[in-house]
C-alpha atoms as a PDB file:
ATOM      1  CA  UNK A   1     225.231 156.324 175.010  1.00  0.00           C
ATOM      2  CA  UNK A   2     224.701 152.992 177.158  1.00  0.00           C
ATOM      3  CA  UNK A   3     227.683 150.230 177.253  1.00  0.00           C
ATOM      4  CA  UNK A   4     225.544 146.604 176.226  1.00  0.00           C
ATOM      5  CA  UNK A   5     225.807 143.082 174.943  1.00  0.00           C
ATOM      6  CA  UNK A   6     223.743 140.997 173.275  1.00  0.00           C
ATOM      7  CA  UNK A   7     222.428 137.560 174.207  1.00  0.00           C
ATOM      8  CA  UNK A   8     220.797 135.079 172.910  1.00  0.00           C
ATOM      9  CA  UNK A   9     219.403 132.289 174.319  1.00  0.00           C
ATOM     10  CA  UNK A  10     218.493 130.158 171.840  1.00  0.00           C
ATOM     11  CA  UNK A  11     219.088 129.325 168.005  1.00  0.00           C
ATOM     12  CA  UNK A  12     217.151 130.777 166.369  1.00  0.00           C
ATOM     13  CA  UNK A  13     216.153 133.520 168.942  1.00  0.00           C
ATOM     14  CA  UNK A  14     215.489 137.147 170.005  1.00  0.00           C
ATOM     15  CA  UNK A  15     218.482 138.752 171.056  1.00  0.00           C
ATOM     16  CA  UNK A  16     218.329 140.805 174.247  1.00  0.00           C
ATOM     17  CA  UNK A  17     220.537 143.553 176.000  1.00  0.00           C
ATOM     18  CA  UNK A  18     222.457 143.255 179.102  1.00  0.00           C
ATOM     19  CA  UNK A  19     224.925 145.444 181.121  1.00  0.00           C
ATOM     20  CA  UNK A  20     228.541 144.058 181.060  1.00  0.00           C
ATOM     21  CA  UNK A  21     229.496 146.540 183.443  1.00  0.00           C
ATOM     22  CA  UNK A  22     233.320 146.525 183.812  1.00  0.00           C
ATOM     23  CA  UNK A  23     233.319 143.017 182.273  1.00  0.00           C
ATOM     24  CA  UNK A  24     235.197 143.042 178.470  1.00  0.00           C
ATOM     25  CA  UNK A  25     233.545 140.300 176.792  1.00  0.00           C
ATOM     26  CA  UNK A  26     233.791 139.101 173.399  1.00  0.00           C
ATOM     27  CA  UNK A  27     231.162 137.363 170.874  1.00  0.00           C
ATOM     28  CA  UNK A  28     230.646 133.989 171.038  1.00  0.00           C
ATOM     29  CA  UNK A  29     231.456 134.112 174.452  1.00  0.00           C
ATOM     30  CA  UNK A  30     229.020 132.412 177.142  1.00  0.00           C
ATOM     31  CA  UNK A  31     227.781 134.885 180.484  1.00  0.00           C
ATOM     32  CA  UNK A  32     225.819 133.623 183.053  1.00  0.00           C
ATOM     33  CA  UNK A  33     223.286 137.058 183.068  1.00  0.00           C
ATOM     34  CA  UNK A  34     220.197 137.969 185.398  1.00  0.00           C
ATOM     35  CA  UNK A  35     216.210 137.863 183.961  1.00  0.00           C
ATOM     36  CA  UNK A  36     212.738 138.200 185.114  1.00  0.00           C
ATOM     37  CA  UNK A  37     213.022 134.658 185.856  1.00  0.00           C
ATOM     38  CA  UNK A  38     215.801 134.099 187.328  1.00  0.00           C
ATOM     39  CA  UNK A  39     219.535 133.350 186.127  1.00  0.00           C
ATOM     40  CA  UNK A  40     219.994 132.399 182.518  1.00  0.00           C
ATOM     41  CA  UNK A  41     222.909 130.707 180.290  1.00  0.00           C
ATOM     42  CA  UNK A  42     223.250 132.330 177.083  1.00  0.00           C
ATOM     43  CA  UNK A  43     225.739 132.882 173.866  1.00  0.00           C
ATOM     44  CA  UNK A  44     227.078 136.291 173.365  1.00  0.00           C
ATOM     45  CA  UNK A  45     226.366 137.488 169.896  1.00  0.00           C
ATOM     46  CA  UNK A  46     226.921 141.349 170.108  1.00  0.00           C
ATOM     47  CA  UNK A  47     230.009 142.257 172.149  1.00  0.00           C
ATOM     48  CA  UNK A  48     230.439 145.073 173.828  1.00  0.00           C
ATOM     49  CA  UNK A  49     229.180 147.896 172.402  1.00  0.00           C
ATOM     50  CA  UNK A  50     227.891 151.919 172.870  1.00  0.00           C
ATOM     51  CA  UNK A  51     224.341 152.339 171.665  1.00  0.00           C
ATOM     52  CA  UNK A  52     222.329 155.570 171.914  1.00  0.00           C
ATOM     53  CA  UNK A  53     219.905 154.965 175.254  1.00  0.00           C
ATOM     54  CA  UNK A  54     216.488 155.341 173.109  1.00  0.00           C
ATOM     55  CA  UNK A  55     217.194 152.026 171.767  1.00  0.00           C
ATOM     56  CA  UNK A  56     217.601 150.006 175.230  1.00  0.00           C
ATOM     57  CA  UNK A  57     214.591 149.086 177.468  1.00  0.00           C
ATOM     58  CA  UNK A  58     215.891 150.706 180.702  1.00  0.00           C
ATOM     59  CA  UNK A  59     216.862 150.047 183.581  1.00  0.00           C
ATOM     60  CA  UNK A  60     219.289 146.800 181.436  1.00  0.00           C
ATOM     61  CA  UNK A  61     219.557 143.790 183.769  1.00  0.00           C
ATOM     62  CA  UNK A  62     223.171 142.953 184.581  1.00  0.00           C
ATOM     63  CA  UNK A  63     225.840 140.130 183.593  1.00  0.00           C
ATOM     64  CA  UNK A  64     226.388 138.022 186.613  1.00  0.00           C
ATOM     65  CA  UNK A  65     229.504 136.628 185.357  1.00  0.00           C
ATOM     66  CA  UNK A  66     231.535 135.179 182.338  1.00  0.00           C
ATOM     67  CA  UNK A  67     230.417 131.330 182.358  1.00  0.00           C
ATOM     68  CA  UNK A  68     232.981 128.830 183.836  1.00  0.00           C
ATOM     69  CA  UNK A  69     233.380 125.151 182.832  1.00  0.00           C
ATOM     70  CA  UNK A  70     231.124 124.356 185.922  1.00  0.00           C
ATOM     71  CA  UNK A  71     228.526 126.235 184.290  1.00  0.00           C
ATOM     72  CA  UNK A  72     229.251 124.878 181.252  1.00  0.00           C
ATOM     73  CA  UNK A  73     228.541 121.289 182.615  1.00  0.00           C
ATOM     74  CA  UNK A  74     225.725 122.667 184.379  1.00  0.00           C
ATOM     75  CA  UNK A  75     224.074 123.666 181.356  1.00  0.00           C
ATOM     76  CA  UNK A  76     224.804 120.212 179.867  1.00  0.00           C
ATOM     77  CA  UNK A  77     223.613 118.170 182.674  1.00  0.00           C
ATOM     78  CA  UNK A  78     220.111 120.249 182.415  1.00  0.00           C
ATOM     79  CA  UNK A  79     220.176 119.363 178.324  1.00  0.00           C
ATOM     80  CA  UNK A  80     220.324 115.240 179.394  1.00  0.00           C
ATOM     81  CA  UNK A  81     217.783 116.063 182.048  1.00  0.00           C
ATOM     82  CA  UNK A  82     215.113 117.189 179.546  1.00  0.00           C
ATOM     83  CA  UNK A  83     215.943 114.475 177.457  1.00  0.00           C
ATOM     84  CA  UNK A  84     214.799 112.324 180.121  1.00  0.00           C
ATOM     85  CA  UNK A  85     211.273 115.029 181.669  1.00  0.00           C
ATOM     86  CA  UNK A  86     209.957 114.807 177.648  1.00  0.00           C
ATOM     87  CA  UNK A  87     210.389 111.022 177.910  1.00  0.00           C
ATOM     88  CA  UNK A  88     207.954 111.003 180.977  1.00  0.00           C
ATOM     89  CA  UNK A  89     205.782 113.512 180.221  1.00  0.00           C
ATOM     90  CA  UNK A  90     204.988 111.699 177.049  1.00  0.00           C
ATOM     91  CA  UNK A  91     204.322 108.384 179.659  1.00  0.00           C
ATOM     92  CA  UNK A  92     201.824 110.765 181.422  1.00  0.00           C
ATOM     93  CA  UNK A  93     200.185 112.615 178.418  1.00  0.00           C
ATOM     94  CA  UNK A  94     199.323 109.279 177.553  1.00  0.00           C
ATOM     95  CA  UNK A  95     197.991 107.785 180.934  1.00  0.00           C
ATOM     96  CA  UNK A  96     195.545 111.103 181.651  1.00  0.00           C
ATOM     97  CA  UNK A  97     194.758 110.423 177.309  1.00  0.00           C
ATOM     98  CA  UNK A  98     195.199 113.760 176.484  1.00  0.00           C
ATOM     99  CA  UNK A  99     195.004 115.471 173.192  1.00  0.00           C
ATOM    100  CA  UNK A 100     198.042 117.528 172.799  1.00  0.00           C
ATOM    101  CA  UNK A 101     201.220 116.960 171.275  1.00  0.00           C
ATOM    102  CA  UNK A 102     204.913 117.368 172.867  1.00  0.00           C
ATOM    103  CA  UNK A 103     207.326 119.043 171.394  1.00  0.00           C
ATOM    104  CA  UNK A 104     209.724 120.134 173.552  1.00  0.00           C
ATOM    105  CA  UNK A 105     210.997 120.527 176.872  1.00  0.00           C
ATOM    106  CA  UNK A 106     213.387 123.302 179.108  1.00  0.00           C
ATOM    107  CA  UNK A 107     215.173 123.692 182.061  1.00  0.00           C
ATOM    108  CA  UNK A 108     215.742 127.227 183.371  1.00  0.00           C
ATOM    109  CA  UNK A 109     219.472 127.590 184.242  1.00  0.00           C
ATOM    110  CA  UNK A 110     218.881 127.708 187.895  1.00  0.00           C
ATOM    111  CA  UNK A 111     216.193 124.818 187.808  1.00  0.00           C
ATOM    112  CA  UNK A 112     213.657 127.134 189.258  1.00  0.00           C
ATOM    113  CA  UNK A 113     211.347 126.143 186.201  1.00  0.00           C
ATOM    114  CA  UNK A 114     210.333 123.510 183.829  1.00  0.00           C
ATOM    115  CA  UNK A 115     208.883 123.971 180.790  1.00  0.00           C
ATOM    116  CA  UNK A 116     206.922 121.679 178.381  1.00  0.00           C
ATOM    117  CA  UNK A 117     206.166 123.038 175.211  1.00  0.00           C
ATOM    118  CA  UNK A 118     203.164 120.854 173.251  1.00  0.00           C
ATOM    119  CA  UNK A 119     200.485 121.793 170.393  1.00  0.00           C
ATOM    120  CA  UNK A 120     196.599 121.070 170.349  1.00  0.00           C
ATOM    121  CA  UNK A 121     193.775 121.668 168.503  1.00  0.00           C
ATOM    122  CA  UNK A 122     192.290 123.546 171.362  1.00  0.00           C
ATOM    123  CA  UNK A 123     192.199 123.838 175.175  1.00  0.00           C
ATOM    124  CA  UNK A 124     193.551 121.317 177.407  1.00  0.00           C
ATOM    125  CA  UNK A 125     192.347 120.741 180.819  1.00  0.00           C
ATOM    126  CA  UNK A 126     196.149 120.021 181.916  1.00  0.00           C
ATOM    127  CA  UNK A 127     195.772 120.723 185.892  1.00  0.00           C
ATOM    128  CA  UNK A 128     196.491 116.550 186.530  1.00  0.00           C
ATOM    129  CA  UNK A 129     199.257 116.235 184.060  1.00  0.00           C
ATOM    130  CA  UNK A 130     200.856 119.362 186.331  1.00  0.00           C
ATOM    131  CA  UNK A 131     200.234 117.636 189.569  1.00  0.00           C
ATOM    132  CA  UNK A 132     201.779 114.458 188.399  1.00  0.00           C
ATOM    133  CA  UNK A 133     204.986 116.502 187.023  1.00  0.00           C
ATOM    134  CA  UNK A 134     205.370 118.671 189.851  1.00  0.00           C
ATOM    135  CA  UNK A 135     205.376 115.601 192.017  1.00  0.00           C
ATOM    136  CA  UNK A 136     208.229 113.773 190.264  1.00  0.00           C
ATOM    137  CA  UNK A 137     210.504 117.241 189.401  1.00  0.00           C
ATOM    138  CA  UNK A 138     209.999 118.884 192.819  1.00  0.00           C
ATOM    139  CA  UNK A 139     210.487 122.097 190.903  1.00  0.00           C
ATOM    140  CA  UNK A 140     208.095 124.509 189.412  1.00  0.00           C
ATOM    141  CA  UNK A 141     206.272 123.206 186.191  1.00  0.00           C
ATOM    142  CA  UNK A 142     204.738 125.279 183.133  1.00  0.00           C
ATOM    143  CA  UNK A 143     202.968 123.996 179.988  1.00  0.00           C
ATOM    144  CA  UNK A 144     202.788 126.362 177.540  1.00  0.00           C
ATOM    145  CA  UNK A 145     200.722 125.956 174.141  1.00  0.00           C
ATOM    146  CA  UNK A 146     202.333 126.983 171.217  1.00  0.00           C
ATOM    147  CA  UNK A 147     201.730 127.493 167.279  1.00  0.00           C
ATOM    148  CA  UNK A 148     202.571 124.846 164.622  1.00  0.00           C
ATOM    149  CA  UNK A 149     205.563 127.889 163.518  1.00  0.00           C
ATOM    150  CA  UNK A 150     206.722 127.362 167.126  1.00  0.00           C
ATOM    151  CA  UNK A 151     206.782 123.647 166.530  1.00  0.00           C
ATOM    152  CA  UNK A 152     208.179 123.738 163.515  1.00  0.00           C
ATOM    153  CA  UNK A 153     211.128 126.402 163.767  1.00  0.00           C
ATOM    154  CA  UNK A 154     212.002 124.092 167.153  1.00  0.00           C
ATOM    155  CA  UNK A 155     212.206 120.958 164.679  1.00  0.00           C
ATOM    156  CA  UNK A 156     214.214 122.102 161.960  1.00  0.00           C
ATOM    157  CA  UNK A 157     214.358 122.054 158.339  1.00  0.00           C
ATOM    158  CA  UNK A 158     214.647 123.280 155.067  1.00  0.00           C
ATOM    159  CA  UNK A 159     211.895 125.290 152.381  1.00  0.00           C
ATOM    160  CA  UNK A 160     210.779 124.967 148.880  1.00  0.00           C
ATOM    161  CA  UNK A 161     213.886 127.555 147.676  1.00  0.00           C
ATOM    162  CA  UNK A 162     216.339 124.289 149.442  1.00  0.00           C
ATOM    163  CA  UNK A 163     217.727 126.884 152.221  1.00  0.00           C
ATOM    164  CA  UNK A 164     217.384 125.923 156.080  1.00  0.00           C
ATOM    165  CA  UNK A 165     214.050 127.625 156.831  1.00  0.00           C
ATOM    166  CA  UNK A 166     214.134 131.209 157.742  1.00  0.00           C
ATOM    167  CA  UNK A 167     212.600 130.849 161.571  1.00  0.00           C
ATOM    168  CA  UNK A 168     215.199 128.122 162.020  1.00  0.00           C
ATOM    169  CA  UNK A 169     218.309 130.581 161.440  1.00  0.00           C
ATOM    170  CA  UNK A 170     217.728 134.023 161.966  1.00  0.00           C
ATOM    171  CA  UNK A 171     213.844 135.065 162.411  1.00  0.00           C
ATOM    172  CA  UNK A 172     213.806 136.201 166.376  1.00  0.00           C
ATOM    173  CA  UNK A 173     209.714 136.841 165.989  1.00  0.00           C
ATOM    174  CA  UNK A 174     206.635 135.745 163.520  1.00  0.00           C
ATOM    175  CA  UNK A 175     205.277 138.742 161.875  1.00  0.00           C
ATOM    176  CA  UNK A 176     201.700 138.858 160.423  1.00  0.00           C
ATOM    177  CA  UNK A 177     201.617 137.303 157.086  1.00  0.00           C
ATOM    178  CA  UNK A 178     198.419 137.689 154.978  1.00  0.00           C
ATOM    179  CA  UNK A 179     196.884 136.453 151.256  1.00  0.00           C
ATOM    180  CA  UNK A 180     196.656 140.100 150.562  1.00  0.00           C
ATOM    181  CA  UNK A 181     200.616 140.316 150.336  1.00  0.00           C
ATOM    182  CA  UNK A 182     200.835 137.018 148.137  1.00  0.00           C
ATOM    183  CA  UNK A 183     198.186 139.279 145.582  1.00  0.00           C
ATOM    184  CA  UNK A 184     200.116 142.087 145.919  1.00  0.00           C
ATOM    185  CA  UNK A 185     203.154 140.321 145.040  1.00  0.00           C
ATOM    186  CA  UNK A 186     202.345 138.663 142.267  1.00  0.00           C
ATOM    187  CA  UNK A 187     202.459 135.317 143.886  1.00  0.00           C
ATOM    188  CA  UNK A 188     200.718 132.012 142.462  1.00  0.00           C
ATOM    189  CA  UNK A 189     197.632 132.225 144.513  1.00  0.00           C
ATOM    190  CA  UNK A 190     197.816 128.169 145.365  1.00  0.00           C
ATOM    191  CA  UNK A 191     197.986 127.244 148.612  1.00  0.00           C
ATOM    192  CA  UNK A 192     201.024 124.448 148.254  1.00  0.00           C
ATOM    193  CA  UNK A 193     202.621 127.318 146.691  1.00  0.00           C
ATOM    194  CA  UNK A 194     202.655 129.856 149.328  1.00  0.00           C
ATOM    195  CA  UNK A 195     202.898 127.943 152.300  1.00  0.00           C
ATOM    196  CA  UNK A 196     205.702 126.955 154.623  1.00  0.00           C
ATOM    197  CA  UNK A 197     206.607 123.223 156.549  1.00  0.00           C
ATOM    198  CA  UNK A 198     204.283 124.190 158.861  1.00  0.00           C
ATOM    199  CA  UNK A 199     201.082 124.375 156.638  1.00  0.00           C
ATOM    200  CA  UNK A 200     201.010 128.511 157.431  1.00  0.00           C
ATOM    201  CA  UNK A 201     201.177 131.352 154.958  1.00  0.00           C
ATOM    202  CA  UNK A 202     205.713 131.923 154.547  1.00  0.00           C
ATOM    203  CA  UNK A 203     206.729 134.154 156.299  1.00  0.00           C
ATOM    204  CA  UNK A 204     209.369 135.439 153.576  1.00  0.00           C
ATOM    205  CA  UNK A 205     206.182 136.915 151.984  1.00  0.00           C
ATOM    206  CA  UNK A 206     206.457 139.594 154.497  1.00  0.00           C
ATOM    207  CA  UNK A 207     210.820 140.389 153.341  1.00  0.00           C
ATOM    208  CA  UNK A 208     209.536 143.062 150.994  1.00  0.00           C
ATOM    209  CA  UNK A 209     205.982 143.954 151.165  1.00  0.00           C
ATOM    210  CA  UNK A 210     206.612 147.590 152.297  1.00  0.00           C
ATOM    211  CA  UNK A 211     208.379 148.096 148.588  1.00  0.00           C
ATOM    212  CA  UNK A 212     205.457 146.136 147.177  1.00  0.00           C
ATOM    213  CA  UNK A 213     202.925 149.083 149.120  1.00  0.00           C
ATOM    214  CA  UNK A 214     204.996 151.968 148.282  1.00  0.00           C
ATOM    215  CA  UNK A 215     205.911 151.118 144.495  1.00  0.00           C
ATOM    216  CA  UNK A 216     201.940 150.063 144.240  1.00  0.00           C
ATOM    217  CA  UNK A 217     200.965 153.646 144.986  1.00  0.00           C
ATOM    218  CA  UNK A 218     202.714 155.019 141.625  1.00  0.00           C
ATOM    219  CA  UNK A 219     201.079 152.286 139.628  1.00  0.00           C
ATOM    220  CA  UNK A 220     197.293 152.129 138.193  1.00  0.00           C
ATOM    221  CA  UNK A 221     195.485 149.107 138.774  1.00  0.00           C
ATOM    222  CA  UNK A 222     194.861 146.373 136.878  1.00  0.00           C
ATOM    223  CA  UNK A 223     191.630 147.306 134.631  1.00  0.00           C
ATOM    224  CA  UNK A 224     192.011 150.858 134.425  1.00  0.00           C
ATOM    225  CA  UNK A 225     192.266 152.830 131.288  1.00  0.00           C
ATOM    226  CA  UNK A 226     194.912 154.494 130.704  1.00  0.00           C
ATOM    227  CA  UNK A 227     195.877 157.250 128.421  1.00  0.00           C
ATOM    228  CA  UNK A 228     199.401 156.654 126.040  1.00  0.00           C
ATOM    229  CA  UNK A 229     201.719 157.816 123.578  1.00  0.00           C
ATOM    230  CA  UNK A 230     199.511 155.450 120.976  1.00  0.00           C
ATOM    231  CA  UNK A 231     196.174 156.332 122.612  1.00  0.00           C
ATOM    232  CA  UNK A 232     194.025 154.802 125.170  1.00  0.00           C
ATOM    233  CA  UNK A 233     194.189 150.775 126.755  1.00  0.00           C
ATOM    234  CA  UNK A 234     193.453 149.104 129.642  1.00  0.00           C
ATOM    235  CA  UNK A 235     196.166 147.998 132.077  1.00  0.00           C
ATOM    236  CA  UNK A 236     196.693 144.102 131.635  1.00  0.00           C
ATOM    237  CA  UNK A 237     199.533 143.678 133.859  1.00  0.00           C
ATOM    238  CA  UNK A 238     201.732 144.894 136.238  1.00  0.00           C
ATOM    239  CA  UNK A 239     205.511 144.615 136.787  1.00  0.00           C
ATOM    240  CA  UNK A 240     205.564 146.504 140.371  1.00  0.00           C
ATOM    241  CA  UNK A 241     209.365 146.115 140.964  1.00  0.00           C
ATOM    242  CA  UNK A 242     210.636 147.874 137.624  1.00  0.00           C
ATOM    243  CA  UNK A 243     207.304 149.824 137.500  1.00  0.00           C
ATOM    244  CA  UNK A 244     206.036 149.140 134.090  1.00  0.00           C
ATOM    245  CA  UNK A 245     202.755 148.369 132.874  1.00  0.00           C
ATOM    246  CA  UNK A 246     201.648 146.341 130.075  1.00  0.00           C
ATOM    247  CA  UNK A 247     198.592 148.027 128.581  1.00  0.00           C
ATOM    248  CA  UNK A 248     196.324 146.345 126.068  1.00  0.00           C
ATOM    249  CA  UNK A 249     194.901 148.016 123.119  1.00  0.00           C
ATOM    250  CA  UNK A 250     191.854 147.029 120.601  1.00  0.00           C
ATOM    251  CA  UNK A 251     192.892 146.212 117.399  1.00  0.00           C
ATOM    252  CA  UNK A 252     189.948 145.524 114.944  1.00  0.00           C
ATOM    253  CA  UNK A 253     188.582 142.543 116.179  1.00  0.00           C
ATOM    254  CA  UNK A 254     191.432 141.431 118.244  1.00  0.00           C
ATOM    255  CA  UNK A 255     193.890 143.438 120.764  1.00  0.00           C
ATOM    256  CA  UNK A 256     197.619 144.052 121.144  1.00  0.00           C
ATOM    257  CA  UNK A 257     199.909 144.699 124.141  1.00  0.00           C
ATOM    258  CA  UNK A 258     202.419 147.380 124.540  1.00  0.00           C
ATOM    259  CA  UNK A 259     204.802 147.769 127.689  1.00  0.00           C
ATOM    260  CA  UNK A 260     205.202 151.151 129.315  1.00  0.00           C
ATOM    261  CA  UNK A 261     207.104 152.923 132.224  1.00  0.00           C
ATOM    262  CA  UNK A 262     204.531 154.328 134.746  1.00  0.00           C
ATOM    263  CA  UNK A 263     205.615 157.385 134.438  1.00  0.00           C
ATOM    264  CA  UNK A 264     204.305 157.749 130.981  1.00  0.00           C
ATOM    265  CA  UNK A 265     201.268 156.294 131.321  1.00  0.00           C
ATOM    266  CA  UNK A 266     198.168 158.425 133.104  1.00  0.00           C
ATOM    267  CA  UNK A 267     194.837 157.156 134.260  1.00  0.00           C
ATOM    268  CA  UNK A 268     191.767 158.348 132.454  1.00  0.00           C
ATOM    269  CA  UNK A 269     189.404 155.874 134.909  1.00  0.00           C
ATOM    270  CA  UNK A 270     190.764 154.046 137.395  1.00  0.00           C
ATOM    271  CA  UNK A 271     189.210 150.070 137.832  1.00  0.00           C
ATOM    272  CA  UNK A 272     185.952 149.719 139.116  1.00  0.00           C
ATOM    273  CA  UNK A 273     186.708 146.609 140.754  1.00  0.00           C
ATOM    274  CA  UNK A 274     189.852 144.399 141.440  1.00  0.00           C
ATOM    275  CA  UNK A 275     190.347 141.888 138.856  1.00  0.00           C
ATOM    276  CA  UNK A 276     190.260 138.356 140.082  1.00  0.00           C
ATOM    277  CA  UNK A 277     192.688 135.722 139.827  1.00  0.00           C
ATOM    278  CA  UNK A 278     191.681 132.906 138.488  1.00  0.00           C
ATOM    279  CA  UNK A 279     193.984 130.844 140.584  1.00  0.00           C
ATOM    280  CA  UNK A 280     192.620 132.754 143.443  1.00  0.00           C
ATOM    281  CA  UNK A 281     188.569 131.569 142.604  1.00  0.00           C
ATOM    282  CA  UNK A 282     190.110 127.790 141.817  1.00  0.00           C
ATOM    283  CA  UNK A 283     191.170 127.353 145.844  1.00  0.00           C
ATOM    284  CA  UNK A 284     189.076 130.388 147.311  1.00  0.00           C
ATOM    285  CA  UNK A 285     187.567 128.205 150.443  1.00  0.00           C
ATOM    286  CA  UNK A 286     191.557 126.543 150.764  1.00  0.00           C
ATOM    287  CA  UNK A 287     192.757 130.079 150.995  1.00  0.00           C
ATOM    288  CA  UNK A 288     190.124 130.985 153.354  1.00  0.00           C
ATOM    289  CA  UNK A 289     191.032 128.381 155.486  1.00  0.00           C
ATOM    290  CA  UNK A 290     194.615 129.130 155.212  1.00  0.00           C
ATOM    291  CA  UNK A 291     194.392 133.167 156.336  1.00  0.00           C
ATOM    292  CA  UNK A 292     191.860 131.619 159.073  1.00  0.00           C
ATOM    293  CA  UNK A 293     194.264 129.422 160.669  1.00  0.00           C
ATOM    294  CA  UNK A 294     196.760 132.144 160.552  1.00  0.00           C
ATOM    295  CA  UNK A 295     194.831 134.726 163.075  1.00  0.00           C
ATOM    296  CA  UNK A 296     193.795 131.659 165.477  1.00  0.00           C
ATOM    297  CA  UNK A 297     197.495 129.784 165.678  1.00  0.00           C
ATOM    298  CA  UNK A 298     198.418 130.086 168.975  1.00  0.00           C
ATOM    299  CA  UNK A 299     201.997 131.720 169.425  1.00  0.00           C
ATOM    300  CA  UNK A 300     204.026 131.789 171.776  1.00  0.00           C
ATOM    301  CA  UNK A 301     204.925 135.291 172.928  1.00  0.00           C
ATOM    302  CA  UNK A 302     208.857 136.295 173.849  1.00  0.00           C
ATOM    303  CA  UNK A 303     209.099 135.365 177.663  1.00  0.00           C
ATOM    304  CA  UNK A 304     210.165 138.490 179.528  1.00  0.00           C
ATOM    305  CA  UNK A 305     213.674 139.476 179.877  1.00  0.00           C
END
């Protein structure tokens, strides 16, 4: 078993293990802790606490110290500083007439760094813009391109259910969303329907895909024939969660429906083809678009620890 805390840097954010050592320190506490990139102000969210060793990244960087109120102001002062580096970057984005977008800026605890977060369409030739910033901060300066989630889950806000959105309170990382999961799901296939503030597939489409998959697995598909108590249909719907299926049967010249657990169903021939949506043909090229811009956002990755 390994003694650790957590830390997190930033709201929303990953939370990452350190060593207290011989230090007792409670949650919501603030520690001044060592990182790849120097030393680092962050909130304690875990307090101290045994976990088995399998789950740490070892060896754990250490806890410097508890933060004092000089650290405290320290970590304010940088806050009014970047207030005043995004206002002049934005003055020299402008002059060099770039086409990217600011969105944020931050101060490594120890001023070793700067960092000026920004979206764009595509690759920007930013090598002036660094010159001219590295001139007027005299400290080390790095742009970094991120993903309209990035920019959004920096902003703020809240989603279509009316709840602060998910990557603004407790999402640490953007996991791979896809249309298949909407389909899978159940989901209105519309794009304004399944997408987030920032224009990309929700990421609360992901919450409980892996009971979607394994509850999918004891179901037939939609299309197949089925054999029942009152003789053979073909499975018109399904209800994945409770596991029923809604079978339809000929009747003369028109057709009834009749619900059924899966269990008591079994498939004489299973669909030749996935049935399609008609939702899904009516915006096929939006969708397209949408899943496209998903695999090229640009993200940025969790800075090393």
């Amino acid at each position: 078993m390994k003694k650790v805390i957590g830390v997190r840097f930033k709201r929303p954010g990953k939370i990452y293990f350190f060593d207290p050592g011989k230090l007792e320190i409670t949650k919501q506490d603030y520690v001044i802790v060592e990182t790849a990139s120097g030393e680092e102000y962050g909130e304690v969210v875990i307090a101290n606490r045994m976990v088995k060793e399998e789950i740490v990244v070892t060896p754990l960087k250490k806890v410097i110290r508890i933060a004092t109120p000089k650290d405290r102001k320290h970590y304010e002062e940088n806050k009014r500083k970047e207030k005043e580096a995004f206002s002049i970057c934005l003055e020299k984005i402008k002059k060099h007439k770039l086409e990217m977008n600011l969105t944020d800026v931050e101060y490594k605890f120890d001023n070793s760094k700067l960092l000026f977060y920004f979206t764009a369409d595509g690759r920007i030739d930013f090598r002036e813009l660094v010159k001219d910033l590295a001139a007027i901060f005299k400290t080390r300066i790095e742009l970094r391109q991120i993903g309209v989630r990035d920019e959004v889950k920096r902003m703020g806000g809240n989603g279509i259910c009316g709840r602060e959105l998910c990557c603004c309170s407790f999402l640490g990382n953007f996991e791979t969303v896809s249309i298949k999961m909407a389909k899978e799901q159940n989901i209105s296939l519309n794009p304004s329907k399944i997408s987030g503030n920032c224009g990309r597939l929700m990421c609360c489409l992901k919450y409980e895909q892996d009971v979607y998959e394994e509850k999918l697995k004891k179901l037939p598909k939609v299309g197949a024939i089925v054999k029942t108590a009152d003789g053979e249909g073909i499975v018109d719907r399904l209800e994945t969660l409770k596991e029923k299926v809604n079978v339809k049967f000929k009747d003369g010249d028109g057709f009834f429906y009749k619900k059924y657990d899966a269990k008591d169903v079994k498939v004489v021939k299973n669909a030749m083809s996935e049935k399609v949506d008609p939702e899904e043909l009516e915006h096929q090229k939006e969708l397209e678009q949408l899943e496209e811009l998903d695999k090229l956002d640009t993200v940025v990755e969790d800075e090393e620890i």
